[in-house]
N, C-alpha and C. Protein backbone atom coordinates (compact mmCIF):
# COMPACT_ATOMS: atom_id res chain seq x y z
N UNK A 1 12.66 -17.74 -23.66
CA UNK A 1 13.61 -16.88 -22.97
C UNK A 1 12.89 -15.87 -22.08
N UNK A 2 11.66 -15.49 -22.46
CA UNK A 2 11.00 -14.51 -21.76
C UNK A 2 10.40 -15.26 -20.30
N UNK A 3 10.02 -16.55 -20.67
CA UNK A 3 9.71 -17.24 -19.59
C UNK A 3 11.15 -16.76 -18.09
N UNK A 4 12.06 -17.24 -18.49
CA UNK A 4 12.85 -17.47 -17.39
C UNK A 4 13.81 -16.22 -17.46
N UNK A 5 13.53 -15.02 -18.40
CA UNK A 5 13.88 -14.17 -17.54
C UNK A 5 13.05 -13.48 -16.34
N UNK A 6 11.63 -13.62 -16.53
CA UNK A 6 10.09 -13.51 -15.70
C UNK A 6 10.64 -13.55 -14.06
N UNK A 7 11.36 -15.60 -14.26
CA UNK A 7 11.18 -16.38 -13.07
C UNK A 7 12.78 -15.96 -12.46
N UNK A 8 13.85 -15.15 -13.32
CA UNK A 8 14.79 -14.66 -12.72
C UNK A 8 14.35 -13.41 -11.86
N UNK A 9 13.76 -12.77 -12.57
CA UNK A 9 12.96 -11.45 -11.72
C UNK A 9 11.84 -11.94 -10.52
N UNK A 10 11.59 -12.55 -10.67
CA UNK A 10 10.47 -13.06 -9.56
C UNK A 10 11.57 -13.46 -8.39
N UNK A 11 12.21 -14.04 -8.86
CA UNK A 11 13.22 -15.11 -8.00
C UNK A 11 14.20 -13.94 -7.09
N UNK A 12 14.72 -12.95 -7.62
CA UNK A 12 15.79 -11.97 -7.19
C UNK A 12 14.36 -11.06 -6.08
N UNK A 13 13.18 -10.55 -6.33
CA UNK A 13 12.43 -9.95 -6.34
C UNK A 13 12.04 -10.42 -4.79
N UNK A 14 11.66 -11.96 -4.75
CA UNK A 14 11.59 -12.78 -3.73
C UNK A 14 13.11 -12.52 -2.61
N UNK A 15 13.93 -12.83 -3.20
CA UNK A 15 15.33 -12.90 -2.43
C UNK A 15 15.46 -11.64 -1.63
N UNK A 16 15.35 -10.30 -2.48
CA UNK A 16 15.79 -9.20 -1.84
C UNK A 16 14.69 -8.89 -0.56
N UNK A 17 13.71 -9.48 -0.70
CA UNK A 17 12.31 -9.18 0.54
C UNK A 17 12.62 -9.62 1.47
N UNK A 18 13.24 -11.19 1.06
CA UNK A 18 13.61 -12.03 2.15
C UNK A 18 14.71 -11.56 3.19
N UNK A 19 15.55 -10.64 2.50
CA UNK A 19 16.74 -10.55 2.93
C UNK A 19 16.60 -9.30 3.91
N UNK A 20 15.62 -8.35 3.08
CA UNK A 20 15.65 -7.01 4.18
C UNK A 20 14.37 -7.57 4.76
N UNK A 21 13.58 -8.21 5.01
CA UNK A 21 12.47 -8.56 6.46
C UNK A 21 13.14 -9.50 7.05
N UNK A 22 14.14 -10.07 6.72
CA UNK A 22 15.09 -10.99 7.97
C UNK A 22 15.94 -9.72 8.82
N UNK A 23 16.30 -9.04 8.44
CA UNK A 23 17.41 -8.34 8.56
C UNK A 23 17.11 -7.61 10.22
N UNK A 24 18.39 -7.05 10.23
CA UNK A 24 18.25 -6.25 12.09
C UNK A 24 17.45 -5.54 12.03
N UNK A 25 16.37 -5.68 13.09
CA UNK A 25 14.86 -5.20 13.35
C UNK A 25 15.38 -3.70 13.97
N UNK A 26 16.61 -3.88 14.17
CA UNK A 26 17.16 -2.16 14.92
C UNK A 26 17.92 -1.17 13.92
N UNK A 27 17.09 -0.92 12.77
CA UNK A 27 18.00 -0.22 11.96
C UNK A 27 17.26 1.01 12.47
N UNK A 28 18.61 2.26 12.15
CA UNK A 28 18.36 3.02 12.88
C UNK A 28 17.43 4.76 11.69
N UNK A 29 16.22 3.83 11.81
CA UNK A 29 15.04 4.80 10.81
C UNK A 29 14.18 5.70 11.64
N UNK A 30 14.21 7.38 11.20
CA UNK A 30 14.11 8.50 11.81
C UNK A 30 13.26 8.92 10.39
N UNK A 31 11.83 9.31 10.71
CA UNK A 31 10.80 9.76 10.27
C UNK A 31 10.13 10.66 10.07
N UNK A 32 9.33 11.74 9.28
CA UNK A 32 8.98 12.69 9.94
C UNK A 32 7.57 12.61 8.70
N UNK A 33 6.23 12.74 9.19
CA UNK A 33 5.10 12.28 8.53
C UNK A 33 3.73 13.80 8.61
N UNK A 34 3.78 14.28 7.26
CA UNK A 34 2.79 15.26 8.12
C UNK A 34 1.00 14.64 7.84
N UNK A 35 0.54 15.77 8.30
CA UNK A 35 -1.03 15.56 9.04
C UNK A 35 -1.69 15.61 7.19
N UNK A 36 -2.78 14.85 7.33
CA UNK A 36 -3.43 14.63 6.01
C UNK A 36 -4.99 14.72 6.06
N UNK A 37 -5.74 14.37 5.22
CA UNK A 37 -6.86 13.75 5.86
C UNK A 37 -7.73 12.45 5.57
N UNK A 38 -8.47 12.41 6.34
CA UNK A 38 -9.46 10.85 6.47
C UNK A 38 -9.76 10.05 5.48
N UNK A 39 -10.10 11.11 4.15
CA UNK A 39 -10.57 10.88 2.92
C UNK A 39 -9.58 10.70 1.75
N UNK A 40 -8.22 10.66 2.21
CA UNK A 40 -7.05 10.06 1.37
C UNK A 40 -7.00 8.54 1.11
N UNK A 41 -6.75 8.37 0.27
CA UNK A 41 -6.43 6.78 -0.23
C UNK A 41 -5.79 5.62 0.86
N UNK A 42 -6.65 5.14 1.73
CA UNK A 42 -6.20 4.73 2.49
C UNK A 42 -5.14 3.62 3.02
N UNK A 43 -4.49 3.26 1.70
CA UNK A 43 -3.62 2.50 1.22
C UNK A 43 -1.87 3.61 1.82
N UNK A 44 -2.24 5.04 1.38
CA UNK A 44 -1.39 6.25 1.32
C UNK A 44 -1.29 6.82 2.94
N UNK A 45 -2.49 6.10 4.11
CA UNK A 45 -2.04 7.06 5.58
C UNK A 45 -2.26 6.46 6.42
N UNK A 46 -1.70 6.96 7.65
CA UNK A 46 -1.45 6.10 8.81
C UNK A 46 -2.19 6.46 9.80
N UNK A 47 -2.91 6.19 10.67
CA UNK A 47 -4.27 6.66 11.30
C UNK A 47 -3.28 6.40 13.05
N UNK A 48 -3.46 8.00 13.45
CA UNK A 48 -2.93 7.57 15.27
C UNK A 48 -4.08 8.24 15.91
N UNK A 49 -4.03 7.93 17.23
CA UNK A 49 -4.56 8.85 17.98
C UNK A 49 -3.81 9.86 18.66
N UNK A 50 -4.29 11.07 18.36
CA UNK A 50 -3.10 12.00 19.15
C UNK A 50 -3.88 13.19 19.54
N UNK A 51 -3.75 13.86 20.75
CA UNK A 51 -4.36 15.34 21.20
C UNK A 51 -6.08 14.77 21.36
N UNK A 52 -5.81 13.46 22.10
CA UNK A 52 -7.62 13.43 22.07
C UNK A 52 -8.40 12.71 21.08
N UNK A 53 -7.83 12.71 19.85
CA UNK A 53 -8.80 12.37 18.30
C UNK A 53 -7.90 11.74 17.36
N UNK A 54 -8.82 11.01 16.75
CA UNK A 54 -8.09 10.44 15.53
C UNK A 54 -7.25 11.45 14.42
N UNK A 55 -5.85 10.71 14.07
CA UNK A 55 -5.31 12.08 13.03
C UNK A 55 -4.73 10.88 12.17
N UNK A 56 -4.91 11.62 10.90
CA UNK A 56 -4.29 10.28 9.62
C UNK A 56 -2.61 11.54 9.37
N UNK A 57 -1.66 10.60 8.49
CA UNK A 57 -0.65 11.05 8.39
C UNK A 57 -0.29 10.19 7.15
N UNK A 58 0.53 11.13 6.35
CA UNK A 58 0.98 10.56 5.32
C UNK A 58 1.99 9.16 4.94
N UNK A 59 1.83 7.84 4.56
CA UNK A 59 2.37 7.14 5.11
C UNK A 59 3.83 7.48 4.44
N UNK A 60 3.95 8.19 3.15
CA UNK A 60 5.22 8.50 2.75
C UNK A 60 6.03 9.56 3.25
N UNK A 61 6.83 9.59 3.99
CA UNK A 61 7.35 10.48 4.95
C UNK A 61 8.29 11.61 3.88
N UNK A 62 8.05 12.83 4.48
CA UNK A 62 7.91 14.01 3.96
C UNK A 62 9.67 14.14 4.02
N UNK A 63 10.79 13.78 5.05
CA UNK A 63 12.04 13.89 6.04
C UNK A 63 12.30 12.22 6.02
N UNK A 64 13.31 11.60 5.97
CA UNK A 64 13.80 10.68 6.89
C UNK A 64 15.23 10.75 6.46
N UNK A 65 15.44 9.18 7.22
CA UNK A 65 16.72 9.11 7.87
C UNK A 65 18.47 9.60 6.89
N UNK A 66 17.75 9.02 5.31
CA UNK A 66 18.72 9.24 4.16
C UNK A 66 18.89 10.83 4.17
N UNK A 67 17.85 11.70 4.54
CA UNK A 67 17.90 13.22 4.38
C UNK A 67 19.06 13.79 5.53
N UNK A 68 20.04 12.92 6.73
CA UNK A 68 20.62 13.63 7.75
C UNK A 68 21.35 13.70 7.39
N UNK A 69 22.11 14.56 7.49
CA UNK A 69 24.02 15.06 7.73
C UNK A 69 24.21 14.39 9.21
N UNK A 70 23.76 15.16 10.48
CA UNK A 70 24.52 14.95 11.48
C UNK A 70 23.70 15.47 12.63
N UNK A 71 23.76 14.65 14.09
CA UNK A 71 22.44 15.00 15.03
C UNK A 71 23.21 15.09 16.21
N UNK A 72 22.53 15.78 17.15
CA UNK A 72 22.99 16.05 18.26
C UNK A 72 21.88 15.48 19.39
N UNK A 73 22.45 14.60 20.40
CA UNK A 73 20.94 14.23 21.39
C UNK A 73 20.96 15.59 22.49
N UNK A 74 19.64 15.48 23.01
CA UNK A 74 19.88 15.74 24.45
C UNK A 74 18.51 15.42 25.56
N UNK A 75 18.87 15.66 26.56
CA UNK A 75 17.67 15.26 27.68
C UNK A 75 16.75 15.83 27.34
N UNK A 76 15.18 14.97 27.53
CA UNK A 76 13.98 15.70 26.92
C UNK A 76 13.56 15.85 28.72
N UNK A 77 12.19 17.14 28.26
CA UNK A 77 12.05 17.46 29.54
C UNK A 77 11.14 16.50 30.53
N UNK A 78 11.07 15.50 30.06
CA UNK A 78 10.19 14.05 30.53
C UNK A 78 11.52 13.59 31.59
N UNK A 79 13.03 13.79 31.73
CA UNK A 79 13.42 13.20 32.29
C UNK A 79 13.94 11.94 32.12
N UNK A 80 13.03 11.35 31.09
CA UNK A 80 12.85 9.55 31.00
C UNK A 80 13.71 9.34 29.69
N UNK A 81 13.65 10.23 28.66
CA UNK A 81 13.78 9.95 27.12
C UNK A 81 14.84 10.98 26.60
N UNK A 82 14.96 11.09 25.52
CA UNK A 82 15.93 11.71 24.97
C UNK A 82 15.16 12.49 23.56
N UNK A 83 15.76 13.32 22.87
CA UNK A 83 15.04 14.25 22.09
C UNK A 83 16.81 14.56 21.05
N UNK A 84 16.76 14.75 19.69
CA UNK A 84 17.96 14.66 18.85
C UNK A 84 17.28 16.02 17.76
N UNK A 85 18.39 16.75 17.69
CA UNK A 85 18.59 17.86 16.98
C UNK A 85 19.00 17.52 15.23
N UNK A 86 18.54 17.43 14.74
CA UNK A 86 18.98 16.61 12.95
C UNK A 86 19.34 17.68 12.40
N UNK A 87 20.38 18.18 12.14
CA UNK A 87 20.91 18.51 10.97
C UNK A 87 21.15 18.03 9.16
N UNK A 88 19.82 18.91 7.93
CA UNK A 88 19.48 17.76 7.05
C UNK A 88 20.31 18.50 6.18
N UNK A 89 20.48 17.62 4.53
CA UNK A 89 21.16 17.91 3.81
C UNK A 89 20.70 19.06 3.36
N UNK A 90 21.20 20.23 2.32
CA UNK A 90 20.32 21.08 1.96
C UNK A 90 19.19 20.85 0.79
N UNK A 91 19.24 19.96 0.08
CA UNK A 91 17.78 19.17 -0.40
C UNK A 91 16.59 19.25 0.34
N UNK A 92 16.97 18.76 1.45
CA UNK A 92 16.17 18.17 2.59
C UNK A 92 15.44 19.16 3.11
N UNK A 93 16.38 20.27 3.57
CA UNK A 93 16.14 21.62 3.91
C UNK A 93 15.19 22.10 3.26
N UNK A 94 15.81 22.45 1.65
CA UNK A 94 14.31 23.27 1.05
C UNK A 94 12.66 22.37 1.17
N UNK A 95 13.19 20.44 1.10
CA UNK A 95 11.54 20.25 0.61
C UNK A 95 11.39 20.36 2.25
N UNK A 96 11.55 20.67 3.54
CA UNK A 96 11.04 20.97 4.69
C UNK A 96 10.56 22.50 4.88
N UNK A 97 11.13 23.22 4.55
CA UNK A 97 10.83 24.38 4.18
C UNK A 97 9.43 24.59 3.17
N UNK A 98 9.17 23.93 2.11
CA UNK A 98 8.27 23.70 1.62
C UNK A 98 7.25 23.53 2.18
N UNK A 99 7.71 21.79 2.95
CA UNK A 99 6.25 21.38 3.37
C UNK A 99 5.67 21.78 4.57
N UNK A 100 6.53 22.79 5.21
CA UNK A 100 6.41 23.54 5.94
C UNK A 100 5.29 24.85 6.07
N UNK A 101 5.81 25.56 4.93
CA UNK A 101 4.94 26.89 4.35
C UNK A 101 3.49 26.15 3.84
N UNK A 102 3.32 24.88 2.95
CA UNK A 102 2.36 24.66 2.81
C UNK A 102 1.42 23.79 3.61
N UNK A 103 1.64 23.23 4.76
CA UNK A 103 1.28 23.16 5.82
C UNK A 103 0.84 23.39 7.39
N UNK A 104 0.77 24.72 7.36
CA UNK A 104 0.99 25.44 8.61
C UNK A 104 -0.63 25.25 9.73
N UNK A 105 -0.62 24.95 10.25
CA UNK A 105 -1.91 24.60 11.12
C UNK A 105 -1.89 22.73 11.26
N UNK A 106 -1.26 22.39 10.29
CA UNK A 106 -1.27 20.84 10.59
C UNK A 106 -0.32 19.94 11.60
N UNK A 107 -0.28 18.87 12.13
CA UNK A 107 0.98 17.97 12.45
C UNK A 107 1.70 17.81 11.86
N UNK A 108 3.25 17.54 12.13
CA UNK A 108 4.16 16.86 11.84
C UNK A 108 4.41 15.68 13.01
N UNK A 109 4.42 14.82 12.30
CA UNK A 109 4.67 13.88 13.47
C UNK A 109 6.15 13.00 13.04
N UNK A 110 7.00 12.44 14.25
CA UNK A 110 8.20 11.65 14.07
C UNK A 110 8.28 10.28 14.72
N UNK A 111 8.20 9.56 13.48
CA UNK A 111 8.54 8.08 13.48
C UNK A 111 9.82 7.47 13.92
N UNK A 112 9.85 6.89 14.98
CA UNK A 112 11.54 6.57 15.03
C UNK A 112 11.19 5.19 15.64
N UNK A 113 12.43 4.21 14.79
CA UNK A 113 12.21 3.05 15.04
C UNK A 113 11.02 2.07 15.18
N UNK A 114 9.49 2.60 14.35
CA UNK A 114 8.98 1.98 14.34
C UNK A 114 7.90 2.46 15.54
N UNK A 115 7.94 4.05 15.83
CA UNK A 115 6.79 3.93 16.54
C UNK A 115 7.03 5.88 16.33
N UNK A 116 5.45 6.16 16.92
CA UNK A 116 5.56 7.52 16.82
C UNK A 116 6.14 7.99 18.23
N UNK A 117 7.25 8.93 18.02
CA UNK A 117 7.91 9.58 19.69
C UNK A 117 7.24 10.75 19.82
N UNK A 118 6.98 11.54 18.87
CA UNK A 118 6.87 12.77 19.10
C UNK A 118 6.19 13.58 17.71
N UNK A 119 5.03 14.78 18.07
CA UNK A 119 5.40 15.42 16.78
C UNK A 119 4.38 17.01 17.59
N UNK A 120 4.95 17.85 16.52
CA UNK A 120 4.75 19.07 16.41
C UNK A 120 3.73 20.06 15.46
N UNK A 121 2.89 20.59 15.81
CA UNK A 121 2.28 21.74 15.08
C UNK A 121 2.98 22.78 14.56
N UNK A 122 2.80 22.60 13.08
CA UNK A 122 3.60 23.43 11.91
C UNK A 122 2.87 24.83 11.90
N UNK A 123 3.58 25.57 12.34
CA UNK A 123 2.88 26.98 12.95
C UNK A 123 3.62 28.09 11.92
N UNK A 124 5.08 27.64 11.53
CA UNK A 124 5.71 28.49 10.59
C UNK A 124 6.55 28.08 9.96
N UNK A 125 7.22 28.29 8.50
CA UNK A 125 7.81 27.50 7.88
C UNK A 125 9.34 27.11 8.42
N UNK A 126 9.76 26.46 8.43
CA UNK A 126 11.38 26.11 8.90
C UNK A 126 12.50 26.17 7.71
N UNK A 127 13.28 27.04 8.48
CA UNK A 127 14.25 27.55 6.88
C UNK A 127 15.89 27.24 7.03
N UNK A 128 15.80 26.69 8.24
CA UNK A 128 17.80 26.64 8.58
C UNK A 128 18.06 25.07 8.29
N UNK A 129 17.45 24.38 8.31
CA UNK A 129 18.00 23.13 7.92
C UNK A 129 18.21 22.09 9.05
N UNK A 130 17.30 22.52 10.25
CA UNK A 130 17.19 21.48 11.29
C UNK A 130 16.00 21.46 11.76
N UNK A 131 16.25 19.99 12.19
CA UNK A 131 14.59 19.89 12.75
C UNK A 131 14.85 19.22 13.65
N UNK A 132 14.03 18.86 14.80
CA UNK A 132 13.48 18.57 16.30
C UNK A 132 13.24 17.98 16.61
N UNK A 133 13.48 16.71 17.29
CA UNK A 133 12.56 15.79 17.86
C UNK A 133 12.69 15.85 19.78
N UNK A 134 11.51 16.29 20.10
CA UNK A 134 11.49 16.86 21.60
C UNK A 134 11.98 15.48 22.38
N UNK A 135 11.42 14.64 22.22
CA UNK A 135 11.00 13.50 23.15
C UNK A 135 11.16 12.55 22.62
N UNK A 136 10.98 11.18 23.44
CA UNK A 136 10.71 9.72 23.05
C UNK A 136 11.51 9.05 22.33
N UNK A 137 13.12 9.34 22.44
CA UNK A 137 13.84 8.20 21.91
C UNK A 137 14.50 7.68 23.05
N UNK A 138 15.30 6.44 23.30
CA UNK A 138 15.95 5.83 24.32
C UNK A 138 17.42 5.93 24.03
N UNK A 139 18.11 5.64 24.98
CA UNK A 139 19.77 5.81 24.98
C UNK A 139 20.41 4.50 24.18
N UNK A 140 19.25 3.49 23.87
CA UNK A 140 19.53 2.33 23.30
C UNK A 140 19.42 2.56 21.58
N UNK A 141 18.59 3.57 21.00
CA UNK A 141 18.41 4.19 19.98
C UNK A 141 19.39 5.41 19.83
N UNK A 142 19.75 6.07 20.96
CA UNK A 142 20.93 6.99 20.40
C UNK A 142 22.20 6.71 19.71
N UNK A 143 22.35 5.32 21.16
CA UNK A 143 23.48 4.55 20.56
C UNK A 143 23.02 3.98 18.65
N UNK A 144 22.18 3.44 18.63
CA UNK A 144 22.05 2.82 17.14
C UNK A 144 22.49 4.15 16.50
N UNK A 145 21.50 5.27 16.46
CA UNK A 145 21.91 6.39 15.78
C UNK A 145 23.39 7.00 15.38
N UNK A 146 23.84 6.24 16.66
CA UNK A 146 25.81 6.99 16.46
C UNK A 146 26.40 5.85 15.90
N UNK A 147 25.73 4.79 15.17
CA UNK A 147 26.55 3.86 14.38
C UNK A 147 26.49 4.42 12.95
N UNK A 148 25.36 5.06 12.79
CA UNK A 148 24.95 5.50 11.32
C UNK A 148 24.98 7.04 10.58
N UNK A 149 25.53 7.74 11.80
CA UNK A 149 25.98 9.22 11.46
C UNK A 149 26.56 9.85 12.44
N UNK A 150 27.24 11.17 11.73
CA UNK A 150 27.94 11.29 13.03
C UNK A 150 26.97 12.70 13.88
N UNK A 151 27.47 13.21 15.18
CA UNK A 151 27.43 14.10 15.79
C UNK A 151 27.51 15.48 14.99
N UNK A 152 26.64 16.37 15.72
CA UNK A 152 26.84 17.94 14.61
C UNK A 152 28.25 18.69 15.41
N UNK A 153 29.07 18.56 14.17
CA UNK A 153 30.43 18.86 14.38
C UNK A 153 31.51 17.83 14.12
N UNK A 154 31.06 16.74 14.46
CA UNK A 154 32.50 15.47 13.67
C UNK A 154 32.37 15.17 12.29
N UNK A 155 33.41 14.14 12.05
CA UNK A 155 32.94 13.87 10.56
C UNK A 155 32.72 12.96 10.40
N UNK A 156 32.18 12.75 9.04
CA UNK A 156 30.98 11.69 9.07
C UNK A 156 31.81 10.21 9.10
N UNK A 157 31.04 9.32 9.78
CA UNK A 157 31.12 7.85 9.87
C UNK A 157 31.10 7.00 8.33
């Protein structure tokens, strides 16, 4: 019996992988990763180049997409891209606030859709419950975004 409950778990284990790496490559995942260093488990960070030099980042993101209430876009000053105002739950809020105060001199950087758009130097802790993304999303990603939450001020989807 232990045998084939094993090969039921293997089997479901298999299925569910299959099912979310088939799945729409456009789900709409909003990131936020802070600055770490070189000598972390390198299994645990994500190595970019940014400001000139190599910077590692935590691969377990500190913020994402499950943490929003509700976002607002608007024109970034590139002209080209778009930049979204996140309004997070208040959970979300305090551990940003957190990793905020205990991070101050480092990056935050934001993952969206699978690539880095944008990120910011944590200069002081953040305490209201929103956070920033300046730049680098497309109107093709806003749209995804307004399938999966609503606007700051409607109600939720």
């Amino acid at each position: 019996m232990k045998n084939s409950t094993r090969w039921l778990f293997v089997f479901l284990f298999s299925l569910t992988t299959f099912v979310s790496a088939g799945g729409d490559k456009k789900i709409a995942q909003v990131s936020f990763h802070t600055e770490t260093e070189a000598s972390d488990n390198p299994k645990m960070i994500l190595k970019y180049e940014m400001l000139g030099k190599e910077r590692y980042f935590r691969r377990m993101p500190e913020i994402s997409s499950k943490d929003f209430v509700a976002f607002n876009p608007f024109p970034s000053d590139d002209q080209t891209t778009y930049g979204i105002l996140i309004q997070l739950k208040e959970s979300a809020g305090k551990r940003l606030t957190a990793v905020t105060t205990a991070n101050q001199g480092k990056l935050l950087v934001c993952q969206a859709f699978g690539r880095v758009v944008d990120g910011v130097m944590i200069d002081q802790p953040v305490n209201d419950r929103v956070i920033v993304v300046w730049k680098g999303l497309t109107l093709d990603e806003i749209r995804e975004l307004d399938k999966t939450m609503p606007r700051i001020g409607e109600e939720k989807k």
